[in-house]
Protein backbone atom coordinates (compact mmCIF):
# COMPACT_ATOMS: atom_id res chain seq x y z
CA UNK A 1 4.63 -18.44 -8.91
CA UNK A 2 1.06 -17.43 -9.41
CA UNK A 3 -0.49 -16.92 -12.99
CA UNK A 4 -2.76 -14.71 -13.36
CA UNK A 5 -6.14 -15.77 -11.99
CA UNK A 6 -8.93 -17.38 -14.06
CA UNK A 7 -12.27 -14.96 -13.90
CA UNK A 8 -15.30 -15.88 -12.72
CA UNK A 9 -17.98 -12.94 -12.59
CA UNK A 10 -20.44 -14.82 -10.60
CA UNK A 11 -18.49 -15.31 -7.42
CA UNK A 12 -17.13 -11.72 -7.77
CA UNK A 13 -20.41 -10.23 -7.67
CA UNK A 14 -21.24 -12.16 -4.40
CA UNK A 15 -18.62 -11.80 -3.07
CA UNK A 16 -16.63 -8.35 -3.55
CA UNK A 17 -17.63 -6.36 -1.02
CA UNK A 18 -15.80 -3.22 0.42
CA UNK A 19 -13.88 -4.16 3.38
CA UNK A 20 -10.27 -3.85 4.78
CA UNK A 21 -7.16 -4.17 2.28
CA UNK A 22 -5.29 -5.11 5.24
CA UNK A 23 -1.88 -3.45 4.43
CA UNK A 24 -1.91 -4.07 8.19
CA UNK A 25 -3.77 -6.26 10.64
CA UNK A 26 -5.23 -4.98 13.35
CA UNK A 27 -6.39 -1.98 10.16
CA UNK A 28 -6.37 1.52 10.93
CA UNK A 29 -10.20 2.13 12.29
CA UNK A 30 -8.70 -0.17 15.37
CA UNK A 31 -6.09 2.49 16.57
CA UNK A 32 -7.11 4.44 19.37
CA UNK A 33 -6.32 7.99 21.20
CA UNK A 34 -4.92 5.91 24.42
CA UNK A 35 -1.37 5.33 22.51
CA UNK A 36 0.95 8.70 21.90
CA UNK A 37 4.31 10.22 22.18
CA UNK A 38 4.81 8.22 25.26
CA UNK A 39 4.01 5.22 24.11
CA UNK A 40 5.76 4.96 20.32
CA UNK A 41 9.01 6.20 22.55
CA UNK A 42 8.92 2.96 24.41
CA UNK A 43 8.25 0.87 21.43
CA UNK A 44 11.58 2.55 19.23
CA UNK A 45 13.10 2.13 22.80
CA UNK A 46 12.21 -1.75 22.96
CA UNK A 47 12.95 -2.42 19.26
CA UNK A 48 16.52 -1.35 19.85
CA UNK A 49 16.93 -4.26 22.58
CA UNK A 50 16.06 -6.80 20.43
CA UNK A 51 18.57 -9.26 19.83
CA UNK A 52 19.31 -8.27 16.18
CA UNK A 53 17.38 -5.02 15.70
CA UNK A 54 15.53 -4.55 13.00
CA UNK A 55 16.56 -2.73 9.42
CA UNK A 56 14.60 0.26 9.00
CA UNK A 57 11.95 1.36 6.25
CA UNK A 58 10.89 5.16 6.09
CA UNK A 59 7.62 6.35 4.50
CA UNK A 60 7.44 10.32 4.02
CA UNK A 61 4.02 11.71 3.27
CA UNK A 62 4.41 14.56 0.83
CA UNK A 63 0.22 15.44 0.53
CA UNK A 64 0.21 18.67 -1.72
CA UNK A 65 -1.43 18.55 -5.06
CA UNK A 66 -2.07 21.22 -7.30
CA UNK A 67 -5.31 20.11 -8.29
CA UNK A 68 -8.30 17.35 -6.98
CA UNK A 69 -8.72 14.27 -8.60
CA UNK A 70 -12.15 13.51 -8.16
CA UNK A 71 -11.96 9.93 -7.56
CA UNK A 72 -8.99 10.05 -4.90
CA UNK A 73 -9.31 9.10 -1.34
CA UNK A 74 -6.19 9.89 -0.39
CA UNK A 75 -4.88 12.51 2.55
CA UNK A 76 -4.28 15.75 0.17
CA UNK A 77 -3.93 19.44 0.32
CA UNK A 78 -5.06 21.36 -3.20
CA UNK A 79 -2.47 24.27 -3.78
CA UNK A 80 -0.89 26.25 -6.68
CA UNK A 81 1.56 27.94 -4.48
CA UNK A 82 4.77 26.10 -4.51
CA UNK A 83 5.77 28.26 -1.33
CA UNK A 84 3.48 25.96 0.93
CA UNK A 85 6.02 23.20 0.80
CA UNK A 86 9.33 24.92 2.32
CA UNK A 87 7.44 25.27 5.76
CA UNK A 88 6.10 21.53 5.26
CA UNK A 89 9.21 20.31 4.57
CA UNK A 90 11.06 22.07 7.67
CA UNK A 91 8.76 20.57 9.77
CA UNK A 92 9.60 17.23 8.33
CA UNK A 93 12.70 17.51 9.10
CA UNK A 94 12.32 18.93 12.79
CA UNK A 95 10.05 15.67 13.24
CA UNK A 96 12.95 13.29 11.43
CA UNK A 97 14.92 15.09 13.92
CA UNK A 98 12.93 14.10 17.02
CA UNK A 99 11.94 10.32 15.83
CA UNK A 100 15.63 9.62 14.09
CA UNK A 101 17.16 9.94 17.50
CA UNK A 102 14.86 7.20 18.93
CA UNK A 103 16.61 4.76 17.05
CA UNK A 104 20.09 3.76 17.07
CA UNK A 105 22.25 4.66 14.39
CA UNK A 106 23.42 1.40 13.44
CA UNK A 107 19.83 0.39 11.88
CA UNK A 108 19.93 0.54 8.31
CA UNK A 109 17.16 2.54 6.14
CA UNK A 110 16.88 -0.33 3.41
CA UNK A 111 13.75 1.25 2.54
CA UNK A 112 12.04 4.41 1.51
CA UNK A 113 9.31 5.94 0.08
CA UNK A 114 8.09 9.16 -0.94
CA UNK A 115 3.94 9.54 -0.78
CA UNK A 116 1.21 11.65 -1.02
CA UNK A 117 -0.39 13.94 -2.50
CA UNK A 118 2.04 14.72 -5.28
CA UNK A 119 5.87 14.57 -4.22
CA UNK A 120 7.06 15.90 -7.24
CA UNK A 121 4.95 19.18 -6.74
CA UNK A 122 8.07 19.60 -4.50
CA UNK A 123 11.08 20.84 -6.51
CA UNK A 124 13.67 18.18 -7.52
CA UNK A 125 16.04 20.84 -5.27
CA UNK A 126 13.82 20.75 -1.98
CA UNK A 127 13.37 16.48 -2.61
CA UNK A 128 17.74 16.89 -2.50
CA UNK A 129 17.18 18.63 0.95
CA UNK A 130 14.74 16.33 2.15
CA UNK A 131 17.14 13.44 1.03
CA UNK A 132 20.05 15.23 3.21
CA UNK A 133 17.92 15.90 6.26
CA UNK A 134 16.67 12.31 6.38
CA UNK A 135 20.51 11.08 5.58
CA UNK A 136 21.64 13.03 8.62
CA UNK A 137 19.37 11.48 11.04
CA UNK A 138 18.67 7.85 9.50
CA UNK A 139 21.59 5.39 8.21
CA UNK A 140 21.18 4.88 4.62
CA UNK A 141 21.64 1.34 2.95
CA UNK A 142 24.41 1.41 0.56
CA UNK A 143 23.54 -1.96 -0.49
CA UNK A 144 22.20 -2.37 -4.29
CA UNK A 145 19.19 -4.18 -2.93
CA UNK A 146 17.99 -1.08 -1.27
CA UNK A 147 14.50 0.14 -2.19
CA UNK A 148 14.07 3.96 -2.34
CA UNK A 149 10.63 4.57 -4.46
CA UNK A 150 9.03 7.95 -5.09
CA UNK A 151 5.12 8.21 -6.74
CA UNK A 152 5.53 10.69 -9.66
CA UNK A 153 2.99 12.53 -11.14
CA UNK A 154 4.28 12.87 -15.11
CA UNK A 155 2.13 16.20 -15.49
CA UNK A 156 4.65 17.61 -13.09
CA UNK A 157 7.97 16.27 -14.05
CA UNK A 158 10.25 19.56 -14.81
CA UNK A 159 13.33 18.59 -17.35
CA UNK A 160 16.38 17.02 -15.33
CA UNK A 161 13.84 16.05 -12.90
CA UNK A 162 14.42 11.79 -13.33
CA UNK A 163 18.52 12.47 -13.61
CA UNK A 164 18.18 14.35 -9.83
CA UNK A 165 16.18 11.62 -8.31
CA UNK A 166 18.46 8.97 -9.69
CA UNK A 167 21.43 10.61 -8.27
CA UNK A 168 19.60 11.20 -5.16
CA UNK A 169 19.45 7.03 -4.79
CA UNK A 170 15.64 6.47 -6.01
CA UNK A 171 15.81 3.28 -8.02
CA UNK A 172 11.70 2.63 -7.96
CA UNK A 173 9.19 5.05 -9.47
CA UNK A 174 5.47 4.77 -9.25
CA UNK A 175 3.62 6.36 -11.52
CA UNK A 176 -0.30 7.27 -11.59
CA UNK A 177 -2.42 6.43 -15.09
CA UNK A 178 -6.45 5.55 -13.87
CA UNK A 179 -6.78 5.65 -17.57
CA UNK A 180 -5.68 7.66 -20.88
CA UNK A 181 -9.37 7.79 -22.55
CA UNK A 182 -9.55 11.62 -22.71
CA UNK A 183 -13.69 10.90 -22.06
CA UNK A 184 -13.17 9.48 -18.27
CA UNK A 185 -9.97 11.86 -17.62
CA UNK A 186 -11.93 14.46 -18.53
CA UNK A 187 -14.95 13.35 -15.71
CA UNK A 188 -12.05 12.68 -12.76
CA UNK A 189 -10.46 15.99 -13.31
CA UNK A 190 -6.99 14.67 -14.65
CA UNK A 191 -5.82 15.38 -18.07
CA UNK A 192 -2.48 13.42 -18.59
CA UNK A 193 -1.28 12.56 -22.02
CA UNK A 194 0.23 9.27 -23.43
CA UNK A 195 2.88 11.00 -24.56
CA UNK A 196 4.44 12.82 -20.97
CA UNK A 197 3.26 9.93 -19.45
CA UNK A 198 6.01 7.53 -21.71
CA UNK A 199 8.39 10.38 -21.52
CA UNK A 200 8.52 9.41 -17.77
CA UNK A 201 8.86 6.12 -18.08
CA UNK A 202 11.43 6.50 -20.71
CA UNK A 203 13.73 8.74 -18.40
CA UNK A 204 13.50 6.44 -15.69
CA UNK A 205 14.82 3.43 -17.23
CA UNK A 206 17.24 5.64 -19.18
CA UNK A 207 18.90 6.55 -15.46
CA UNK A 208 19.01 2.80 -14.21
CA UNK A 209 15.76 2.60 -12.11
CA UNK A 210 15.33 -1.10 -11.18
CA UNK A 211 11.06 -1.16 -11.66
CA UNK A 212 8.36 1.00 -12.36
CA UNK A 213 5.20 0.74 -11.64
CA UNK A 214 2.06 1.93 -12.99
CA UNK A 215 -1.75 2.48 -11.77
CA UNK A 216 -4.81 1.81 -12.49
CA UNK A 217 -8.55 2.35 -11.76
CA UNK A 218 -11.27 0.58 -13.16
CA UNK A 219 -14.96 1.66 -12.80
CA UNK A 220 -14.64 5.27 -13.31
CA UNK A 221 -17.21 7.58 -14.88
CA UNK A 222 -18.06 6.96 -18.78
CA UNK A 223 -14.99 3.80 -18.38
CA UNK A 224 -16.35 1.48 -21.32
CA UNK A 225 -14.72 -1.79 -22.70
CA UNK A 226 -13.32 0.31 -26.34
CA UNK A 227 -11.75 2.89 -24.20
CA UNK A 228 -9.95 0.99 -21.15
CA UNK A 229 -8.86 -1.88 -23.64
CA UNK A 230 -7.36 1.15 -25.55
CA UNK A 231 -5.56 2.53 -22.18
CA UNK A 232 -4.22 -1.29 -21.64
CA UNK A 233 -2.77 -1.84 -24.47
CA UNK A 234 -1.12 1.55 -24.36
CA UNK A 235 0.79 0.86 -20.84
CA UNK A 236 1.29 -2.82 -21.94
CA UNK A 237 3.19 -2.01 -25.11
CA UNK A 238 5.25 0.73 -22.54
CA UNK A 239 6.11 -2.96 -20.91
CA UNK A 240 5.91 -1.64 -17.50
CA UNK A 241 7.29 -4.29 -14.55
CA UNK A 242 4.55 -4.09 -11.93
CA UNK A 243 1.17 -2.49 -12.48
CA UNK A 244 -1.88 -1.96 -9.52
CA UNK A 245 -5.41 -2.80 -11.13
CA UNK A 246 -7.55 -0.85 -8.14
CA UNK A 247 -11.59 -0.81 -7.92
CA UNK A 248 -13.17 2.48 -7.92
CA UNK A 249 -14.99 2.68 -4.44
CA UNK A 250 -17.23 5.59 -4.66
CA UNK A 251 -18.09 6.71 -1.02
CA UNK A 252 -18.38 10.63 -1.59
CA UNK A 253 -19.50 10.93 1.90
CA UNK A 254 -15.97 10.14 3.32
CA UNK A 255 -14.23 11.69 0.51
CA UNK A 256 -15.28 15.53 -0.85
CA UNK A 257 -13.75 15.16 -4.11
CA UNK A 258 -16.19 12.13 -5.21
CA UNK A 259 -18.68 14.70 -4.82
CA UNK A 260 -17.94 15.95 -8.31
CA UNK A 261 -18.38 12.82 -9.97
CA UNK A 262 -21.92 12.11 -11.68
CA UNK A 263 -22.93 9.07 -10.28
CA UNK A 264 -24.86 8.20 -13.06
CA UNK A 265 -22.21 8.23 -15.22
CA UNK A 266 -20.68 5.47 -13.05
CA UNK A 267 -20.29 1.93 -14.72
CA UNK A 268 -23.24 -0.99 -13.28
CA UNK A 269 -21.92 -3.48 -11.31
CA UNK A 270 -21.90 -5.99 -14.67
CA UNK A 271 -19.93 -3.21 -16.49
CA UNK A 272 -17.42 -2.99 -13.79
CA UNK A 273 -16.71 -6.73 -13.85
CA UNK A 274 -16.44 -7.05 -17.28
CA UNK A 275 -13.57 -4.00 -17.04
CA UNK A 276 -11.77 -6.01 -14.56
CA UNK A 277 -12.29 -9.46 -16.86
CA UNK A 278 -10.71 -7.08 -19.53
CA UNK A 279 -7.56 -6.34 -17.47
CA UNK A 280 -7.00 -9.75 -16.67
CA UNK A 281 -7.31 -11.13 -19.69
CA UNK A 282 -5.14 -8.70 -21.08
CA UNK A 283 -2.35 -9.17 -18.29
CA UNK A 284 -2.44 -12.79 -18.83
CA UNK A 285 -1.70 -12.53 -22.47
CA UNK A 286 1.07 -10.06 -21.93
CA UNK A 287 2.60 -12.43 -19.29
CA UNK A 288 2.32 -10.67 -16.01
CA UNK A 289 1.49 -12.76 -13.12
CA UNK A 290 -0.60 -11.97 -10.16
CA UNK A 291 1.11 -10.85 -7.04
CA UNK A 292 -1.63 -10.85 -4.66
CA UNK A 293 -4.99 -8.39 -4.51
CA UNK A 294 -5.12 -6.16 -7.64
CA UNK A 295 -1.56 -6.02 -8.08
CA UNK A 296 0.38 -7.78 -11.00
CA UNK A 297 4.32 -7.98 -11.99
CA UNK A 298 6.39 -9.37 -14.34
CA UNK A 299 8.35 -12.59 -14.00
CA UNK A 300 11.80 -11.19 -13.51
CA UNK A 301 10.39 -8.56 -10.98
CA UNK A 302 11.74 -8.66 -7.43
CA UNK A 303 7.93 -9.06 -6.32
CA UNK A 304 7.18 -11.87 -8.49
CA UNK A 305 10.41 -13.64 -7.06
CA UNK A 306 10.13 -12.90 -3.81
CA UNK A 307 6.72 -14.37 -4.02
CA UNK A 308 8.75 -17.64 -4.95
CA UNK A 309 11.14 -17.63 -2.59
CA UNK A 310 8.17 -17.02 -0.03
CA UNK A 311 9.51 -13.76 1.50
CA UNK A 312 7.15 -10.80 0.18
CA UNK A 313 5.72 -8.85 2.85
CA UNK A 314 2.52 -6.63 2.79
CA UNK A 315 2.68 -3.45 4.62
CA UNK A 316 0.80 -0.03 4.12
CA UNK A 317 3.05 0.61 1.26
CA UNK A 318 2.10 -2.19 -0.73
CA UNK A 319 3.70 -5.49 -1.20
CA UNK A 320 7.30 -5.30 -0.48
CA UNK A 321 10.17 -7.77 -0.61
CA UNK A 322 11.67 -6.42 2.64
CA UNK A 323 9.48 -8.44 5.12
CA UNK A 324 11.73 -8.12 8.58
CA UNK A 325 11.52 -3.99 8.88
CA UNK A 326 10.20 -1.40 11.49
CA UNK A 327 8.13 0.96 9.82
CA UNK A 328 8.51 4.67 10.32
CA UNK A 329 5.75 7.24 9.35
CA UNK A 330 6.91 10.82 8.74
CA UNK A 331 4.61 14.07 8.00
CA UNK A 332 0.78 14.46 7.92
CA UNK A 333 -1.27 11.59 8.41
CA UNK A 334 1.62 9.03 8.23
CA UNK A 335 1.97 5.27 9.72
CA UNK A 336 4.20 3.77 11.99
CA UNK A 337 4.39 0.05 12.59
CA UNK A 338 7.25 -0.14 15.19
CA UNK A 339 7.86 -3.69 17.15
CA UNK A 340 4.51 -4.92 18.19
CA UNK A 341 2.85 -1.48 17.92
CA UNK A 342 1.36 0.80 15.00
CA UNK A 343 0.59 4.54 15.15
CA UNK A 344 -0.33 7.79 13.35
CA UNK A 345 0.29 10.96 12.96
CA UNK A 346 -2.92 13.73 12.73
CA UNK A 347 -4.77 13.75 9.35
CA UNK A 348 -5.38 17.32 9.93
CA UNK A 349 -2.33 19.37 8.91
CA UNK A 350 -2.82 22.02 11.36
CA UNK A 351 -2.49 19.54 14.17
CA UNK A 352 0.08 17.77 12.69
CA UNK A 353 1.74 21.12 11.96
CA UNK A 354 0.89 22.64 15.99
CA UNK A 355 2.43 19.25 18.04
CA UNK A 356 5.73 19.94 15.43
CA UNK A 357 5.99 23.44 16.32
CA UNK A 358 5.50 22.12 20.24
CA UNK A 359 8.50 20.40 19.83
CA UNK A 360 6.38 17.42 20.63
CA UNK A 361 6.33 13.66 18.71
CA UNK A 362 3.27 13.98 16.66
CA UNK A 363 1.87 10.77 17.44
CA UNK A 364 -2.13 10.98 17.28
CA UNK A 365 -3.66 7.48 17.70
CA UNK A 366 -2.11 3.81 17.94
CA UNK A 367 -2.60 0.23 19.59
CA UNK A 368 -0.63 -2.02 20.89
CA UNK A 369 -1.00 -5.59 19.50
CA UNK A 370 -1.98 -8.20 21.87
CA UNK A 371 -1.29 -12.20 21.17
CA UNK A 372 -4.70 -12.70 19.61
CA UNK A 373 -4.12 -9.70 17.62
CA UNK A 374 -0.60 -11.12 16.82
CA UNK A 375 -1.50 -14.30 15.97
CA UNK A 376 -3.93 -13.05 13.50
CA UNK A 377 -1.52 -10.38 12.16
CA UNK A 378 0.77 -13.69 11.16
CA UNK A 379 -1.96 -15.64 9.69
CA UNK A 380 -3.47 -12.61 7.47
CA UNK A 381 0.13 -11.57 6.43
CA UNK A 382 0.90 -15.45 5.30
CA UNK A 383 -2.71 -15.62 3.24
CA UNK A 384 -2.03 -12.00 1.70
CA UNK A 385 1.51 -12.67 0.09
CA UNK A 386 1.34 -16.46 -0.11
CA UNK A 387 -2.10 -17.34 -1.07
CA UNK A 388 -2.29 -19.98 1.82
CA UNK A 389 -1.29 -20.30 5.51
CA UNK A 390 0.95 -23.50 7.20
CA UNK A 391 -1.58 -24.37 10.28
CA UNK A 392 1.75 -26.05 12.06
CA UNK A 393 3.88 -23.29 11.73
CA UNK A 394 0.81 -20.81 13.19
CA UNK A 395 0.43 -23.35 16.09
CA UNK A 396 4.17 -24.12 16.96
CA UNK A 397 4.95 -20.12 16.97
CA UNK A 398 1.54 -18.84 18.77
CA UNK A 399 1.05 -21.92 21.27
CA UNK A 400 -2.87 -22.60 19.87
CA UNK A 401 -4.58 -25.93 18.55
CA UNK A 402 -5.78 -24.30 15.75
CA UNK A 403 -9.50 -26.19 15.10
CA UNK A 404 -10.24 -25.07 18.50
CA UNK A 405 -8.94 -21.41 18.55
CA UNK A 406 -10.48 -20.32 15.15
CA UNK A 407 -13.81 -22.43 15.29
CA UNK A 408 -16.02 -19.46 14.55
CA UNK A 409 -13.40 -18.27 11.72
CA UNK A 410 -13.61 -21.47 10.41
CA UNK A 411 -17.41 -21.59 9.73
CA UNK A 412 -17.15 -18.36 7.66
CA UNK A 413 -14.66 -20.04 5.68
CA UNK A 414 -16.26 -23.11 5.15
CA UNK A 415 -19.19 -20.88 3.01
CA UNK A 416 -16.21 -20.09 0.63
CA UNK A 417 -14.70 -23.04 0.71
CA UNK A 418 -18.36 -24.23 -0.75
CA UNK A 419 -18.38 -21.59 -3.61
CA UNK A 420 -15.11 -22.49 -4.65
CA UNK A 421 -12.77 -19.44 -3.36
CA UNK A 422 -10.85 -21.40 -0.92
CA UNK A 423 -9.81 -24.75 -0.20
CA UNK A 424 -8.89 -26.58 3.47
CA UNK A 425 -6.68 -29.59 4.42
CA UNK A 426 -5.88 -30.73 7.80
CA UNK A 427 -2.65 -29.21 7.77
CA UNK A 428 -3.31 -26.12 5.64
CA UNK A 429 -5.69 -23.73 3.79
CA UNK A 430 -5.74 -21.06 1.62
CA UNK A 431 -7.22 -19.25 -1.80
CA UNK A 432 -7.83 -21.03 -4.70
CA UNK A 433 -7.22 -19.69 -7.74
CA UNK A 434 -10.38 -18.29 -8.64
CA UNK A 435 -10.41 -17.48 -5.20
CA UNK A 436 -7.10 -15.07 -5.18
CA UNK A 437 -8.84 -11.61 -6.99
CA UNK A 438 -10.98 -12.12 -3.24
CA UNK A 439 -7.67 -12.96 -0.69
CA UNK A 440 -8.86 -9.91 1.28
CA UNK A 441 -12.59 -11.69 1.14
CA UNK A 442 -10.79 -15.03 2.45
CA UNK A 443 -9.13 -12.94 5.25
CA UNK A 444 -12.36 -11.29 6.78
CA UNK A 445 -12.83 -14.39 8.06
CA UNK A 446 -10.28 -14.13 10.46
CA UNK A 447 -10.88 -10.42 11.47
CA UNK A 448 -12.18 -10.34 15.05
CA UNK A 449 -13.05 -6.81 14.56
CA UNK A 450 -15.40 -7.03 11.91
CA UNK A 451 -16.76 -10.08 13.81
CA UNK A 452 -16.98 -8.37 17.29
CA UNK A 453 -20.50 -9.60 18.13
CA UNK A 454 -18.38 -13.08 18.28
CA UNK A 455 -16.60 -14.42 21.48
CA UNK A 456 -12.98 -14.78 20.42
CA UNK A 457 -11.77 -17.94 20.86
CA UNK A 458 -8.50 -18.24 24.11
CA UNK A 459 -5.74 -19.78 23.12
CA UNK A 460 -4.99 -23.47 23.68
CA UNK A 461 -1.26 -24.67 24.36
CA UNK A 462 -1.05 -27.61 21.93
């Protein structure tokens, strides 16, 4: 199991970059408008012949919140008017309708989760209905190992709010912080007190939810050393079982909200690092080890073992512990990753909203993986959630000699392999650990995409 990582500022300064997070592989920017309805139909089609079909995992986006946070990049619409989610939330379940009877009924949902946006600025009564819709067109797990996870906003838990959602089968709660220093809430836009925020936490362990998880941003306006350490020692104490440490990428030119923030109120680049040092240093003493990227667990938690067992899986939820699933995307903006395909719904809700009331699949933009694409996929995936990739096992299940097929790769590496971030061995490579705050850093150098001045390399039977 990993510990947390040792910190070396130097290396992160070179070296962090913004770049993919690559909760898939090909990412996102790589879908195109040449995959639609059509197309995911013959993919749920085509995953149903498979041998053993695939288990199911469901991801509903929920986006309405009833006010911005500035520093959130996330797919969103800013309301007050709890009305707007009935209509939403029949068109949900017209769409659940449509995709549910794509896939056969005997492929179990062992995993769902409830996004946004806020879900919980829906009531606890409309989540029930939402529950019951999916229930009726999806087989449900009954199996304890199930994962049904909802992210929870504590400014808008009602009373009796955790007690519905437990008996609704949500066992996993996720639960935004950024940080509780009333100075930097105060410059994002989100007020949230220690105090509801506990409450939460308190009500879900009191109704038998198996984790919860808590986030957290570091270089946010006026974030100092005095104030975060204050904020980790606050959620530490609460003894939470996984927690997400995410970097602050201010790019107010894709996002509107980051328009509000006063850049020079940002933290420098050595401030930033040193907030980062803080939170590591501070996991590490409180004995939470390092899953993989920013995110952190403790011991017992199923991500830390299934890291042992060498089964976690990275998808666009996250790390996850069920690894063999077809991922279904449901409402605005969602993602599918279905067999060898992935797709999306429109980020705009009116035209996610007009291809519903068509009676059409909503499916906007996708791309169908090719062997190269594939190949990569399985070598990313193995460096994200193990920290280091088996060469045989890549060239046995892809057909390649490796040296040859990835000698352009390869050379990037070898410049990080120099400064100490990764190491290399005839038979194997992967992050060192110094190297495993940068794993995403490590696996640019296998992204033909961001390399697509480069001839990729054809396959080689071995």
């Amino acid at each position: 199991m990993a510990a947390i990582p040792p910190f070396d500022p130097d290396l992160l300064r070179r070296h962090d970059r913004p770049g993919p997070r690559y909760t898939s592989y090909p990412t996102a920017p790589q879908f195109g408008a040449g995959f639609g309805p059509a197309e995911f139909t013959r993919a749920a089609q085509c995953s149903n012949q498979d041998p053993i079909p695939r288990p199911l995992s469901l991801y509903v986006h929920l986006p309405f919140c009833a006010s911005p946070c500035y520093y959130c990049g996330c797919n969103r619409v800013i309301t007050r008017d709890p009305g707007r989610a009935a209509p939403y939330l029949a068109r949900l379940g017209a769409e659940a309708a449509r995709v549910g009877a794509l896939f056969d009924r005997d492929r179990e949902v062992v995993q769902l989760h409830l996004g946004g946006g806020t879900p919980n600025f829906v009531s606890s009564r409309e989540i029930g209905e939402l529950m019951e819709e999916l229930a009726s067109r999806f087989r449900f797990s009954q199996s304890p190992s199930r994962d049904f996870s909802i992210e929870i906003d504590p400014r808008a838990i009602q009373p009796g709010d955790i007690e519905a959602l437990a008996f609704m089968g949500f066992n996993r709660a996720s639960l935004g912080v950024q940080d509780f220093d009333p100075v930097v809430q105060q410059a994002v836009n989100r007020l949230q007190s220690v105090e509801e925020t506990n409450a939460v936490i308190t009500a879900c362990r009191r109704r038998g939810f198996q984790s919860v998880n808590i986030d957290l941003i570091y270089g946010l306006p006026r974030q100092n050393l005095e104030g975060f350490a204050r904020t980790l020692d606050t959620v530490i104490a609460q003894r939470p079982d996984r927690l997400a440490i995410y970097s602050y990428a201010h790019m107010p030119s894709l996002f509107k909200p980051q328009r509000q923030i006063d850049e020079s109120q940002l933290p420098d680049p050595e401030a930033k690092l040193g907030l980062l040092r803080l939170a590591i240093e501070a996991l590490s003493a409180a004995g939470y080890r390092h899953v993989g990227m920013d995110h952190f667990a403790l011991p017992q938690d199923e991500l830390s073992l299934a890291q042992e067992r060498g089964d976690l899986h990275r998808n666009f939820m996250g790390y996850t512990t069920h690894a063999d699933c077809d991922l279904i995307g449901l409402g605005v903006s969602a993602i599918s990753h279905v067999g060898d395909t992935y797709s999306q719904n429109p980020r705009e809700l009116k035209a996610w909203e007009a291809a519903i009331d068509a009676g059409q699949l909503p499916t906007w933009r996708g791309l169908v993986l090719d062997a190269d694409d594939l190949l990569r996929a399985d070598l990313i995936q193995q460096l994200m959630c193990r920290g280091e990739v088996d060469i045989a096992t890549l060239e046995e299940r892809h057909g390649i000699t490796f040296a040859a097929y990835f000698a352009p790769d390869l050379k990037r590496l070898s410049a990080l392999v120099a400064d100490g971030l990764a190491w290399q061995q005839p038979g194997a490579f992967g992050a060192t650990p110094r190297g495993r705050m940068l794993l995403r850093v490590i696996a640019a150098c296998f992204d033909r995409y961001l390399h697509a001045a480069l001839p990729v390399a054809q396959a080689r039977a071995v």
